[in-house]
Protein backbone atom coordinates (compact mmCIF):
# COMPACT_ATOMS: atom_id res chain seq x y z
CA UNK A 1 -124.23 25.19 12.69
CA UNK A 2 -120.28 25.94 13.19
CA UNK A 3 -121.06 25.14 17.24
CA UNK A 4 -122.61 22.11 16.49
CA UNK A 5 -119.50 21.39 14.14
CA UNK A 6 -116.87 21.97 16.36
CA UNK A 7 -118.69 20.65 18.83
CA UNK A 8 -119.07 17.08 17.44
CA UNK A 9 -115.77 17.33 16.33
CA UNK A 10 -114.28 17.86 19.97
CA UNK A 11 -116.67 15.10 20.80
CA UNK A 12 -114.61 13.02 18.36
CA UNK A 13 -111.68 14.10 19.31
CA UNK A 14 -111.82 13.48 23.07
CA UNK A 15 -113.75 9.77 21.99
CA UNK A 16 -110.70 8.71 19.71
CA UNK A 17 -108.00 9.82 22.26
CA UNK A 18 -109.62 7.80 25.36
CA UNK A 19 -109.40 4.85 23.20
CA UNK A 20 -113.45 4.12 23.56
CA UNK A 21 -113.82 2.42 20.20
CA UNK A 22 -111.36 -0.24 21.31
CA UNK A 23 -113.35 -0.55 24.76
CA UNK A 24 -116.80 -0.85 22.79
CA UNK A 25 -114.94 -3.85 21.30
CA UNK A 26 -113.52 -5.01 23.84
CA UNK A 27 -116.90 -5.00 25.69
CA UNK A 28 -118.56 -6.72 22.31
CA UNK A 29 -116.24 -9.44 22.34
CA UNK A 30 -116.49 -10.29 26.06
CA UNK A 31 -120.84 -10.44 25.92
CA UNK A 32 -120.04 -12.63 22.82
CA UNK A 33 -117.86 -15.17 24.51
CA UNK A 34 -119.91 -15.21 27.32
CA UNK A 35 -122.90 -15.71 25.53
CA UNK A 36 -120.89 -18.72 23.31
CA UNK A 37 -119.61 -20.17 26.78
CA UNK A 38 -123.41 -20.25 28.35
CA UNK A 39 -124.50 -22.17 25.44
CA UNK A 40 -121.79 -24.66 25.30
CA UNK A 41 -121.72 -25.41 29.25
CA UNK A 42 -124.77 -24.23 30.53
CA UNK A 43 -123.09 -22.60 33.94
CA UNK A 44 -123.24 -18.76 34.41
CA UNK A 45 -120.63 -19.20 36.55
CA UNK A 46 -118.36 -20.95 34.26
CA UNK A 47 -118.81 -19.25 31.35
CA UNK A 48 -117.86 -16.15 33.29
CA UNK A 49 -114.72 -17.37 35.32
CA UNK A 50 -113.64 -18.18 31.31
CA UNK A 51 -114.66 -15.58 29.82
CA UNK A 52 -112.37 -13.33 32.15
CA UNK A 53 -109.57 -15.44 32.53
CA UNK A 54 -107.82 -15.47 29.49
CA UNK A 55 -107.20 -18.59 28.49
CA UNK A 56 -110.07 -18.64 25.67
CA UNK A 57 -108.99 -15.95 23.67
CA UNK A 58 -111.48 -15.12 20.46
CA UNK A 59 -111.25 -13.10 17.21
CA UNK A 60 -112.17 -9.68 19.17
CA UNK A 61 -109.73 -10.29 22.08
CA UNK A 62 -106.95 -10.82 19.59
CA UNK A 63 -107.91 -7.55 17.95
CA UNK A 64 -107.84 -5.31 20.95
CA UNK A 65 -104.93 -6.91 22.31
CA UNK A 66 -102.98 -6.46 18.66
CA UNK A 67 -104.27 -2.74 18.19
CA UNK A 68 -103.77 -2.10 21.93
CA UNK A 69 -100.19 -3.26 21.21
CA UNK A 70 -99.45 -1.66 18.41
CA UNK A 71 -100.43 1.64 20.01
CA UNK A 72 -98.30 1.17 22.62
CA UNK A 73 -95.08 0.35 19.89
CA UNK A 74 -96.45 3.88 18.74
CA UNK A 75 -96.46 6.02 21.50
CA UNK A 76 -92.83 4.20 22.17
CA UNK A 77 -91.06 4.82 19.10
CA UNK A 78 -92.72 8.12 19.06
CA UNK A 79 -91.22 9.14 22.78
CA UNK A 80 -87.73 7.19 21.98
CA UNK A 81 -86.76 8.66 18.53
CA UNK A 82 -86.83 11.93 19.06
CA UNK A 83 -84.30 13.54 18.13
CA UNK A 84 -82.21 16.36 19.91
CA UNK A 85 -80.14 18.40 18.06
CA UNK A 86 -78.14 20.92 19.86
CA UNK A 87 -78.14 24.13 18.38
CA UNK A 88 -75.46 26.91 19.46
CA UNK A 89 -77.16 30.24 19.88
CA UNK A 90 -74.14 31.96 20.20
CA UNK A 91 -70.87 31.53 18.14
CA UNK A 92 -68.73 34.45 19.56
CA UNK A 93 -66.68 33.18 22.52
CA UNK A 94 -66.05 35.33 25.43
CA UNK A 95 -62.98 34.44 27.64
CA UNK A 96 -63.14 37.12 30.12
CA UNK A 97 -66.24 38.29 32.23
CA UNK A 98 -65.73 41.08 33.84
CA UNK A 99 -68.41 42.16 36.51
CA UNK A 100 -68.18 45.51 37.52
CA UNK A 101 -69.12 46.95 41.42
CA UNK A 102 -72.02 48.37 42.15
CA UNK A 103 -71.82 52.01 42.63
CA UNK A 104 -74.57 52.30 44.98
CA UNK A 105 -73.85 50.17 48.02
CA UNK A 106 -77.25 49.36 48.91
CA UNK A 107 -79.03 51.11 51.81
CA UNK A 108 -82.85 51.30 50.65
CA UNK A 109 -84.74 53.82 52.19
CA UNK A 110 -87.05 52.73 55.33
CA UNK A 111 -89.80 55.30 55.17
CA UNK A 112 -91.14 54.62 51.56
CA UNK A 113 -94.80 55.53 51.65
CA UNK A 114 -96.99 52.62 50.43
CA UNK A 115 -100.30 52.93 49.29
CA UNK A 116 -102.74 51.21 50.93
CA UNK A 117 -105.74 50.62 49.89
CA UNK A 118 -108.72 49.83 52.22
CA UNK A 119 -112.01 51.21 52.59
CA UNK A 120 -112.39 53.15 55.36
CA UNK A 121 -116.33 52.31 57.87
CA UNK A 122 -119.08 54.32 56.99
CA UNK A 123 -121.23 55.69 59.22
CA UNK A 124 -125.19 54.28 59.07
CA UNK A 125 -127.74 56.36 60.03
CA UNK A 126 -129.94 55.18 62.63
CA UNK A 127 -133.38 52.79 61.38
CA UNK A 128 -136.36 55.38 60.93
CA UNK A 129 -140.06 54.14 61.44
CA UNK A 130 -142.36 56.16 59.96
């Protein structure tokens, strides 16, 4: 029961973030304006040149276009006020640095034994037939 739970949940989730409700309307409102426009002119191809080209704009168009708007304001304001305070990590101030030389003056040591690890061929007996 908690699988199926989380799982319809995720389901939401994913559903609500892709913006699919407002396609679903979208879609709605474009098969009802086509539908309208077939009536009224009685060309397919008419009705679908206007439905697509914008300049007969219905209830449901005006919605998407107002909520896909004002999720855009959203994300926007959201990415545009943030705030960034600086915050000092350290208050002492140092005026000198002072690096030190190595003692060891770097010569590594060219016969370092490395492991290696491979398997070595076995040997196969010959096939028997009995």
């Amino acid at each position: 029961m908690f699988r199926k739970t989380c799982i319809l949940l995720g389901l939401f989730a994913a559903v609500s973030a892709a913006r699919l409700p407002v396609g679903v309307v979208q879609f709605g409102a474009w098969v009802d304006m086509f539908s309208d426009l077939v009536e009224r002119t009685g060309s397919i191809r008419d009705s679908f040149s206007n439905t697509f080209n914008g300049d007969y704009r219905c209830a449901g168009c005006d919605f998407v276009s107002a909520s896909t708007a004002q999720t855009e304001e959203q994300e926007q304001s959201a990415t545009f006020e943030t705030s960034f305070a600086k915050i000092t990590l350290v208050l002492l101030s140092a005026d000198v640095s002072v690096v030190a030389p190595s003692p060891i003056l770097g010569s590594l040591v060219d016969d370092l034994w490395i492991p290696r690890f491979s398997v070595g061929e076995t040997a196969v007996p010959p096939p028997r037939f009995a």
